[in-house]
C-alpha atoms as a PDB file:
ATOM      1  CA  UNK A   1      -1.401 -77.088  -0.004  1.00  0.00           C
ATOM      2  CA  UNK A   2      -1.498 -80.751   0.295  1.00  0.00           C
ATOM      3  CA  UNK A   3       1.294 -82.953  -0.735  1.00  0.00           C
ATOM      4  CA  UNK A   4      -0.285 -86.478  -2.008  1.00  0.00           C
ATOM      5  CA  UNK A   5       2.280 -89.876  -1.031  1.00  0.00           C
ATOM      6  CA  UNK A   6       2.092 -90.704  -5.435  1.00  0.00           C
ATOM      7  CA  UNK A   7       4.639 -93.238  -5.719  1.00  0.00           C
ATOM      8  CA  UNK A   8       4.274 -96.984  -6.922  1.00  0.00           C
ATOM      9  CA  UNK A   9       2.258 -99.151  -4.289  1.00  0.00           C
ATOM     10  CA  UNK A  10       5.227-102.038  -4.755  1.00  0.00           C
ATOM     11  CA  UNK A  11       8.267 -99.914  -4.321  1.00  0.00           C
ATOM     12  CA  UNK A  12       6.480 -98.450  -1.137  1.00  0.00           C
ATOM     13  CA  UNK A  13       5.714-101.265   0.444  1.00  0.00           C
ATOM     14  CA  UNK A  14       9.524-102.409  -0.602  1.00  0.00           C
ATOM     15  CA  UNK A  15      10.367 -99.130   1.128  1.00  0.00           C
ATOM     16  CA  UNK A  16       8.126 -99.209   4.426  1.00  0.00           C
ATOM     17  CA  UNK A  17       8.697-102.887   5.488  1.00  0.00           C
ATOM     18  CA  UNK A  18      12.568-102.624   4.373  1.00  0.00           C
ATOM     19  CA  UNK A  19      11.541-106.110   1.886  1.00  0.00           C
ATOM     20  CA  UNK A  20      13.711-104.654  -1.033  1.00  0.00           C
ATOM     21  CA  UNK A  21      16.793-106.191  -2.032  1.00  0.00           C
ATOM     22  CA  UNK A  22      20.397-103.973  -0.562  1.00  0.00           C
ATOM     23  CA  UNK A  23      21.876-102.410  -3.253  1.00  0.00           C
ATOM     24  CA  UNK A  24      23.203 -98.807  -2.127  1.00  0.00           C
ATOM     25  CA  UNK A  25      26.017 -97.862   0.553  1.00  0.00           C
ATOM     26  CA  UNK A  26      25.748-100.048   3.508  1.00  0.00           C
ATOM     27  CA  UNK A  27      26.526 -96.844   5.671  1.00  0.00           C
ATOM     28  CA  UNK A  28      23.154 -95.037   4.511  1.00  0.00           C
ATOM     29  CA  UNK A  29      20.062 -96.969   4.533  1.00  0.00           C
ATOM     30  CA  UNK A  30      16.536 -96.115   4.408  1.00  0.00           C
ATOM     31  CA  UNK A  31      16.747 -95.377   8.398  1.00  0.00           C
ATOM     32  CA  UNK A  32      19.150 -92.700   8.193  1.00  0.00           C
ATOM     33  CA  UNK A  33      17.894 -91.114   5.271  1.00  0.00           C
ATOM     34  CA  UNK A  34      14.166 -90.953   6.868  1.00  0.00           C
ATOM     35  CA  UNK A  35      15.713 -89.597   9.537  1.00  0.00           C
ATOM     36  CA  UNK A  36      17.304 -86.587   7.705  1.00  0.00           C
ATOM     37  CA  UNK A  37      13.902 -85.736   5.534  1.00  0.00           C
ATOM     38  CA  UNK A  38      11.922 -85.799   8.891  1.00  0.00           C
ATOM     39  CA  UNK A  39      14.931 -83.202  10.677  1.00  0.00           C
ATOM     40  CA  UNK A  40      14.380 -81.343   6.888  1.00  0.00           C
ATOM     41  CA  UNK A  41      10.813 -80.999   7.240  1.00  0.00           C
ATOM     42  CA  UNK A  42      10.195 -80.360  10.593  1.00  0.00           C
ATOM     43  CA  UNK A  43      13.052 -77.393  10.515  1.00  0.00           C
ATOM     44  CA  UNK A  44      12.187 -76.003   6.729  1.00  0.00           C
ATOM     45  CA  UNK A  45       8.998 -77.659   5.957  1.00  0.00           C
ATOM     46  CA  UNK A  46       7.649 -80.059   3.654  1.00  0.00           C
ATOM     47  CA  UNK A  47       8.152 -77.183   0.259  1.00  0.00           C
ATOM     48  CA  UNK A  48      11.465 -77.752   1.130  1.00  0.00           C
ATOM     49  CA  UNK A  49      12.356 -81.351   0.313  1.00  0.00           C
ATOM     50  CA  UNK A  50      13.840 -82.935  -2.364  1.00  0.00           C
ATOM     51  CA  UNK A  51      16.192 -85.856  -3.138  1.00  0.00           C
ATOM     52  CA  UNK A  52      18.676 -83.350  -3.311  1.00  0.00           C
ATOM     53  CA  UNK A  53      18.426 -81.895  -0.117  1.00  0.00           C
ATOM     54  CA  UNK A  54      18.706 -84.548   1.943  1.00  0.00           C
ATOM     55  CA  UNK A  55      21.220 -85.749   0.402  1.00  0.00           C
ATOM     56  CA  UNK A  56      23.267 -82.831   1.217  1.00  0.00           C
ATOM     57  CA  UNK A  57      22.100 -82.787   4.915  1.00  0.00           C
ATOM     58  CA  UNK A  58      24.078 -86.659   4.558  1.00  0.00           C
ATOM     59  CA  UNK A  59      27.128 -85.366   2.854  1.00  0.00           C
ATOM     60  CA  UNK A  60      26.379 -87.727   0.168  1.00  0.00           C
ATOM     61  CA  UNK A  61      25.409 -87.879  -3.451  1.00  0.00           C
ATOM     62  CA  UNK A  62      21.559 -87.801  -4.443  1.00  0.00           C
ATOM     63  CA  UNK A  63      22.002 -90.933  -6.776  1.00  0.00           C
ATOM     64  CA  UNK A  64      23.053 -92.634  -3.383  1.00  0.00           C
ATOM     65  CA  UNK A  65      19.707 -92.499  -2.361  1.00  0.00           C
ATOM     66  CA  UNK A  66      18.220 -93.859  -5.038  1.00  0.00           C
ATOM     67  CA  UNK A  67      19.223 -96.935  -4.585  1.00  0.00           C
ATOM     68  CA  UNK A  68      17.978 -97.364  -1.137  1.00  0.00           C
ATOM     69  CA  UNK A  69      14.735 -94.944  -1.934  1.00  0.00           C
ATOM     70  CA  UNK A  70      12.866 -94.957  -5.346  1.00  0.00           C
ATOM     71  CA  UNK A  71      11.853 -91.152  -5.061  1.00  0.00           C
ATOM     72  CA  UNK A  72      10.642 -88.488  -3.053  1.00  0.00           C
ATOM     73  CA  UNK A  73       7.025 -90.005  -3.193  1.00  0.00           C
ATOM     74  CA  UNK A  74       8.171 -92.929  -1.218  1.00  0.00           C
ATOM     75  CA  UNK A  75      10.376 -90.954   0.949  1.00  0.00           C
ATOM     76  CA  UNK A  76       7.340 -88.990   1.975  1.00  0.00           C
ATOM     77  CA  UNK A  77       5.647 -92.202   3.249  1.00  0.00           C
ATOM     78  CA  UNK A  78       8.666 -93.541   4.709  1.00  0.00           C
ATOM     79  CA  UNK A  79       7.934 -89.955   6.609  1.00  0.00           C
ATOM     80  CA  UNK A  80       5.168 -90.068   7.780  1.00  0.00           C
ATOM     81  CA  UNK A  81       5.322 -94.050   9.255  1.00  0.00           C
ATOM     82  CA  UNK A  82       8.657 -92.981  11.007  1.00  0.00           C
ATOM     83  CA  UNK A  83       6.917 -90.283  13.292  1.00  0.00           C
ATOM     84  CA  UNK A  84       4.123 -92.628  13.774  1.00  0.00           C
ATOM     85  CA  UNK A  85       6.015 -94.880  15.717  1.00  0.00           C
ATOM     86  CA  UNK A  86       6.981 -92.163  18.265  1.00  0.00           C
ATOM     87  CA  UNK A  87       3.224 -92.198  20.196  1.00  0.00           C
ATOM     88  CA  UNK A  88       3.342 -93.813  23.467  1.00  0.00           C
ATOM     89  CA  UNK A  89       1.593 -96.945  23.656  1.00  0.00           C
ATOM     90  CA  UNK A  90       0.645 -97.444  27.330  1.00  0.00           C
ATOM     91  CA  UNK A  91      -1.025-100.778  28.602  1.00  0.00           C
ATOM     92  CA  UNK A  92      -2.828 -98.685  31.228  1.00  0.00           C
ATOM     93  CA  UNK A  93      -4.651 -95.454  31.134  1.00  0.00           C
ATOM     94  CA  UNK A  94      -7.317 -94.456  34.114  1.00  0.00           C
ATOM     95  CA  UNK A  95     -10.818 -93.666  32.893  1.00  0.00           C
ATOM     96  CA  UNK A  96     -11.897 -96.514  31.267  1.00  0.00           C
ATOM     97  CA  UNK A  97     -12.348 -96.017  27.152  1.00  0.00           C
ATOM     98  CA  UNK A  98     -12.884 -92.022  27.446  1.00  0.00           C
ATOM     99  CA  UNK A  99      -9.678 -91.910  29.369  1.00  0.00           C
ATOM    100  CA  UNK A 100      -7.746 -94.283  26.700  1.00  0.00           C
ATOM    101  CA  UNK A 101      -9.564 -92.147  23.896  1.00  0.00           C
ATOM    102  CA  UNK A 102      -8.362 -88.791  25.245  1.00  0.00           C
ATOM    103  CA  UNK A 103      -4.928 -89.801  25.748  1.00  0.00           C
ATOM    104  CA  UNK A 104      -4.897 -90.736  22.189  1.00  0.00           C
ATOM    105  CA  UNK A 105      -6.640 -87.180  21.292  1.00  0.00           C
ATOM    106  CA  UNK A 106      -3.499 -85.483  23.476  1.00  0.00           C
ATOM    107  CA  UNK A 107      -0.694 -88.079  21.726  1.00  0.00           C
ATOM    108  CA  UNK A 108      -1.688 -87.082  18.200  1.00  0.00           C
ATOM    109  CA  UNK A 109      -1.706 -83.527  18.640  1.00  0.00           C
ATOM    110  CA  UNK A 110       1.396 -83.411  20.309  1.00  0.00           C
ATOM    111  CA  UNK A 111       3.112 -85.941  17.247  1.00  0.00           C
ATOM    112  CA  UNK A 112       1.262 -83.214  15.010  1.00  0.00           C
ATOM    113  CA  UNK A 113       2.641 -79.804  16.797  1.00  0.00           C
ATOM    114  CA  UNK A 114       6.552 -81.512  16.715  1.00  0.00           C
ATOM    115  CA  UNK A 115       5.712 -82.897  13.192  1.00  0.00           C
ATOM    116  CA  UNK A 116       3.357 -80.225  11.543  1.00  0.00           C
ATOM    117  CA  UNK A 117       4.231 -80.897   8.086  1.00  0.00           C
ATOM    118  CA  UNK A 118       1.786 -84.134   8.679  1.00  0.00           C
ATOM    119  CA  UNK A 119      -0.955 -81.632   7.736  1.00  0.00           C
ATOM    120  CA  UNK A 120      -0.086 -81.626   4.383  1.00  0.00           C
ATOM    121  CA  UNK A 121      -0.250 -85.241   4.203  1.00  0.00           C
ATOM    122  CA  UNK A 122      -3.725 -86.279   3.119  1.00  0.00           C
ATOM    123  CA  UNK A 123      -5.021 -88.430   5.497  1.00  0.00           C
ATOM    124  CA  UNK A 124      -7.692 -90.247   3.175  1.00  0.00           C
ATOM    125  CA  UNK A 125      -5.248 -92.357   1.871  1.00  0.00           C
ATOM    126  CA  UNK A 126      -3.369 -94.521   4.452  1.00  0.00           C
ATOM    127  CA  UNK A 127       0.281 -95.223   4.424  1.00  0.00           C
ATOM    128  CA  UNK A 128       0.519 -99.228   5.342  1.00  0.00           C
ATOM    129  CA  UNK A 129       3.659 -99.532   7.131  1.00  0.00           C
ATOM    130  CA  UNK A 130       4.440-101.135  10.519  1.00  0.00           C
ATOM    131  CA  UNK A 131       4.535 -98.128  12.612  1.00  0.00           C
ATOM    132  CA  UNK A 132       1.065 -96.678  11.150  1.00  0.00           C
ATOM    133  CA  UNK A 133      -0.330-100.175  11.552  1.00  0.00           C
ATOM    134  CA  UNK A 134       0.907-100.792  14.870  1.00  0.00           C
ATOM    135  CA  UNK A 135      -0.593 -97.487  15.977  1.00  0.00           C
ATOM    136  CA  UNK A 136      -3.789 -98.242  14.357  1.00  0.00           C
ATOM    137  CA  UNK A 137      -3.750-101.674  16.176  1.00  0.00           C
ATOM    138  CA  UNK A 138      -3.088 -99.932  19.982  1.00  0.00           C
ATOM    139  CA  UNK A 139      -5.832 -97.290  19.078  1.00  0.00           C
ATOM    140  CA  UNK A 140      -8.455 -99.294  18.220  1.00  0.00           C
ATOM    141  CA  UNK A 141      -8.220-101.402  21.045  1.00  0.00           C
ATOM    142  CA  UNK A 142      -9.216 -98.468  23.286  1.00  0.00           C
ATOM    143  CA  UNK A 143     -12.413 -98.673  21.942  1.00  0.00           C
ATOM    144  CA  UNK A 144     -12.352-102.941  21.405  1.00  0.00           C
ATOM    145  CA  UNK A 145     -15.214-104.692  23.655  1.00  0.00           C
ATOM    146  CA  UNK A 146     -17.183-102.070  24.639  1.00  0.00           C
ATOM    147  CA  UNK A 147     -20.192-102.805  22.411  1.00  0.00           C
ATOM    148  CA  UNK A 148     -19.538-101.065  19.060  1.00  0.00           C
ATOM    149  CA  UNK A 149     -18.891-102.670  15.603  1.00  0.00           C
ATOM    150  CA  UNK A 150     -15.703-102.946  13.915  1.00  0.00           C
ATOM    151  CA  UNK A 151     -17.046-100.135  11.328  1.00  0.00           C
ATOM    152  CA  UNK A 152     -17.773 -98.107  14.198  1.00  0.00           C
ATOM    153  CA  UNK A 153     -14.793 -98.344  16.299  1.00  0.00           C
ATOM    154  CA  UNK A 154     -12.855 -97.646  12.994  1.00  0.00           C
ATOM    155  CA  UNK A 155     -15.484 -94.632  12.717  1.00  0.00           C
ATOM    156  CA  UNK A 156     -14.841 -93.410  16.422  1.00  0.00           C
ATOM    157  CA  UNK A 157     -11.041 -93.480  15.930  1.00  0.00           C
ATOM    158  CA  UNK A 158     -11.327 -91.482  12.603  1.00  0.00           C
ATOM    159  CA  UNK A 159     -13.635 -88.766  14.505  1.00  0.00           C
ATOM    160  CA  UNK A 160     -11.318 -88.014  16.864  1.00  0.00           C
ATOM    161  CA  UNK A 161      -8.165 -88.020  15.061  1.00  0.00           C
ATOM    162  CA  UNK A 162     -10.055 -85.904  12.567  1.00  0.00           C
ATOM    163  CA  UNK A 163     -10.803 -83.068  15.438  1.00  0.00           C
ATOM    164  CA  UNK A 164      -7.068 -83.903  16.824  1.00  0.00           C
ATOM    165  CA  UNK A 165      -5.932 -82.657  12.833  1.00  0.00           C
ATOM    166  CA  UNK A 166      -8.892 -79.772  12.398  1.00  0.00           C
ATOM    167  CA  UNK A 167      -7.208 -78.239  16.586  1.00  0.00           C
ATOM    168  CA  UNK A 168      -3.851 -78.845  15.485  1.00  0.00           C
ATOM    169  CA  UNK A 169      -3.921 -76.531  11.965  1.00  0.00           C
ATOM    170  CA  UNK A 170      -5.472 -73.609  13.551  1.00  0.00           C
ATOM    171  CA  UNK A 171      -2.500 -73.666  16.276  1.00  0.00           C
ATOM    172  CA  UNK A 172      -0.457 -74.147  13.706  1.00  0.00           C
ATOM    173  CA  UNK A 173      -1.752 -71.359  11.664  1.00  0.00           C
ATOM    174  CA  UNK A 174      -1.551 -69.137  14.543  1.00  0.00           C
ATOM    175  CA  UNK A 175       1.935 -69.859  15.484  1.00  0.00           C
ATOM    176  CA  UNK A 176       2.532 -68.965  11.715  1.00  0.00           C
ATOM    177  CA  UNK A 177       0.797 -65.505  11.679  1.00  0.00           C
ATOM    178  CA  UNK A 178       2.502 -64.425  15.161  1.00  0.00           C
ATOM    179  CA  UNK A 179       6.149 -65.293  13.524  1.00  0.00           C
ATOM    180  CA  UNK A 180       5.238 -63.837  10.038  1.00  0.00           C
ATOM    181  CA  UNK A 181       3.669 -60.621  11.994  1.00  0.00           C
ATOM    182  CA  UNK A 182       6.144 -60.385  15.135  1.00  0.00           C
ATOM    183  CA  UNK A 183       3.077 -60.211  17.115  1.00  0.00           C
ATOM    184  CA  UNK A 184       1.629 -63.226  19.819  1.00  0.00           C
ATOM    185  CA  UNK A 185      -1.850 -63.401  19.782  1.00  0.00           C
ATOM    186  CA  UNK A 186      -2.333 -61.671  23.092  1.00  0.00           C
ATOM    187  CA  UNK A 187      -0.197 -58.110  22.048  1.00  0.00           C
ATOM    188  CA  UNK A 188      -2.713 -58.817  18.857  1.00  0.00           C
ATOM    189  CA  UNK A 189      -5.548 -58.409  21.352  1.00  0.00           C
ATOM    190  CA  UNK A 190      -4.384 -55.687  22.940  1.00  0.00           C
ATOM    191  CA  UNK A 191      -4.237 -53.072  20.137  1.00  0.00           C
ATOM    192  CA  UNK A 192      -6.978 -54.830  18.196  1.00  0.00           C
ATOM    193  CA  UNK A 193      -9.502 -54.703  21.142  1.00  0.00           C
ATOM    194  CA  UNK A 194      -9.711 -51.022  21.599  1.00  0.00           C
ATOM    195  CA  UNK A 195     -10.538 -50.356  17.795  1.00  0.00           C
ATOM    196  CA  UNK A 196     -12.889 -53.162  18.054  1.00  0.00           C
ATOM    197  CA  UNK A 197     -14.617 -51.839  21.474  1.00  0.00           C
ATOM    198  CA  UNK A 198     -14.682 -48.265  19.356  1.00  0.00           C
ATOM    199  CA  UNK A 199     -16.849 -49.391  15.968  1.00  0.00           C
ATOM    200  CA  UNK A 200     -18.630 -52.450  17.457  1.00  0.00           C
ATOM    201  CA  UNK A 201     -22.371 -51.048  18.508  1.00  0.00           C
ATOM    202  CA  UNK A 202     -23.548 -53.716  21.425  1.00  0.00           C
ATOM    203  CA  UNK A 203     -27.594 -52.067  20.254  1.00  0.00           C
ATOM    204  CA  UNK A 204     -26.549 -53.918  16.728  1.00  0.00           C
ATOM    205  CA  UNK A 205     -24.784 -56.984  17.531  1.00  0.00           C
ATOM    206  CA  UNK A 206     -25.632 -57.404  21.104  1.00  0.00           C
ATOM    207  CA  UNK A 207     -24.697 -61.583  20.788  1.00  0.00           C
ATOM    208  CA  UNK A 208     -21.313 -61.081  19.021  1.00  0.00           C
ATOM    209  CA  UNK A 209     -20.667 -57.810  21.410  1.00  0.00           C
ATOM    210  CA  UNK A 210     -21.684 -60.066  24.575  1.00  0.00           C
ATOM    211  CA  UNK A 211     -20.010 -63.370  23.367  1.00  0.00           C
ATOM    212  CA  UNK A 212     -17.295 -61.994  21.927  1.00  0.00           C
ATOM    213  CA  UNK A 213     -16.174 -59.905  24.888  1.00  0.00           C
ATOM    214  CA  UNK A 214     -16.118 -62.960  27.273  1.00  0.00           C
ATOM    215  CA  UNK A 215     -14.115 -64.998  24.701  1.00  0.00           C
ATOM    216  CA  UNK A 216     -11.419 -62.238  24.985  1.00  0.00           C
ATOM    217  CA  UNK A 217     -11.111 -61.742  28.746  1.00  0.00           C
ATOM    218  CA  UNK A 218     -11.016 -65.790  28.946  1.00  0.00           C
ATOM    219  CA  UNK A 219      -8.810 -66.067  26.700  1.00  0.00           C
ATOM    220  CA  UNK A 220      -6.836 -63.170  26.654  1.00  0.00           C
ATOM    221  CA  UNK A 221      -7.205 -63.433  22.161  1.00  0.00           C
ATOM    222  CA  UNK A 222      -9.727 -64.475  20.056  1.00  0.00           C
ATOM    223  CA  UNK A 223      -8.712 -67.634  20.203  1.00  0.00           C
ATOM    224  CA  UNK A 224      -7.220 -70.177  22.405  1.00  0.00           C
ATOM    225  CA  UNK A 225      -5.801 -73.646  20.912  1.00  0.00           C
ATOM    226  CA  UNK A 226      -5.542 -75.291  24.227  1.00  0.00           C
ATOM    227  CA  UNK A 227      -9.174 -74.294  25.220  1.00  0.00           C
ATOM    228  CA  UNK A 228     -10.754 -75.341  21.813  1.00  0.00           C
ATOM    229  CA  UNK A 229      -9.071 -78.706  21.667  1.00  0.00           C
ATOM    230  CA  UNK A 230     -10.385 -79.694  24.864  1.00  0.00           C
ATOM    231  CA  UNK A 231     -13.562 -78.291  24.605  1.00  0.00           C
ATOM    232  CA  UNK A 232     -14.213 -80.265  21.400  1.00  0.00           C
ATOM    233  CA  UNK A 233     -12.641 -83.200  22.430  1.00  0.00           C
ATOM    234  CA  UNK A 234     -14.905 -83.470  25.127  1.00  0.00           C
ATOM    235  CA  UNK A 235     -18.198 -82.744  22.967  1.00  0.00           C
ATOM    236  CA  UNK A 236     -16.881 -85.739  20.572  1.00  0.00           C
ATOM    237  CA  UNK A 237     -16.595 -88.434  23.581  1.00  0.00           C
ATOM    238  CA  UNK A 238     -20.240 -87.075  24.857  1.00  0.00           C
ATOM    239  CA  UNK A 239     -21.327 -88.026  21.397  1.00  0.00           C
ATOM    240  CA  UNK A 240     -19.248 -91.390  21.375  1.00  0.00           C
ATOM    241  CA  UNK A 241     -20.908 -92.183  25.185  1.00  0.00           C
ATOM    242  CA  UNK A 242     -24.477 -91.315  23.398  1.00  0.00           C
ATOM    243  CA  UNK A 243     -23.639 -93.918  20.723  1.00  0.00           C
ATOM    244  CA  UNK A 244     -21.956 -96.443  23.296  1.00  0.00           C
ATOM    245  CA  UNK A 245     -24.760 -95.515  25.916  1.00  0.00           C
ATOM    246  CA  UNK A 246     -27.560 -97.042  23.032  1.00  0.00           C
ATOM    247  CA  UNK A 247     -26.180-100.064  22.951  1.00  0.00           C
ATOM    248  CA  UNK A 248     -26.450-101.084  26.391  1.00  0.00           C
END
């Protein structure tokens, strides 16, 4: 279930650009207390923070972080701008724009598979702090000057982040299932595929029986993250070079 950032656009902005007045412990800070919610969530999940929490993980009373953070709304966003600064930013990637757009693609997933609690952040609604901005910034400029319009190179970097999210929660959903079933995907296959060869009639679904059976030899499951991030993320640059291609 998604978790929607709810807390007063002022006190958030206090929160993510550090503008606010000191008032609590000079020893805690907004820093330090980000940084135990993000170690919370990433080890527990998102269902499991709260004020209170985190403040035990700092050996400190929840009031105390009060006064440095108005609630858990703008702790959230405080979050999720903290793990945005932790993409690499480099001034040169090989392969011209579809080179500088892939290694964005591969950055954001792997932020997404050490942070996967992001997923539950909607991403409609932007969280306008200096990390997310700053990332925003680099990534756009992989796509600056190469004949698009600003709506469109804000339109390209929302595709791909978009399939970047959509790749990520299936392998994140997978790793789920094989820890809540003790299974990995490929012991799955191997009792499932068997039983499947067994009621499957190729004379009835000679597509899905055909298809289906190459998919699991490739991949040794029914599915393989690595393989479908790729492929798609290729597919969406053929599209972008369509769109980039017309305007030449």
């Amino acid at each position: 279930m998604a978790t929607e950032p709810a807390g007063d656009p002022a006190r958030t902005l206090a929160v993510l650009w550090r503008t606010g007045a000191h008032r609590g412990r000079k020893d805690l800070g907004v820093d330090r207390i980000v940084a135990a919610a993000v170690h919370l969530a990433d080890t527990e999940g998102l269902a499991a923070l709260s004020m209170r929490r985190v403040a035990d993980a700092l050996g400190v009373g929840t009031m105390s972080l009060y006064t440095h953070v108005p609630g858990k709304a703008e702790l959230l966003d405080a979050m999720v701008d903290a793990v945005h600064g932790e993409t690499p930013r480099p001034a040169d990637v090989p392969g011209g724009w579809r080179g500088r757009l892939a290694r964005i693609a591969r950055d954001n997933r792997d932020l997404h598979l050490r942070h996967p609690w992001l997923l539950q952040v909607p991403a409609n609604r932007a969280v306008l702090g200096p990390h997310v901005v700053a990332k925003y910034d680099y990534e756009l400029r992989a796509v600056d000057g190469i004949g698009l319009t600003d709506l469109e190179m804000d339109s390209v970097l929302t595709l791909v982040l978009a399939h970047v999210r959509a790749a990520v929660q299936i392998t994140v959903d997978a790793d789920r299932t094989r820890d809540r079933t003790g299974l990995t995907d490929d012991q799955w296959w191997q009792t499932a595929a068997p039983l499947l060869a067994q009621v499957l009639d190729p004379a009835r679904f000679p597509v899905a029986a055909r298809v289906g059976a190459a998919a699991g030899e490739s991949h040794g499951a029914a599915y393989d993250g690595d393989h479908a991030f790729t492929f798609g993320l290729d597919r969406v640059l053929d599209g972008i070079q369509a769109l980039v291609d017309s305007r030449q």
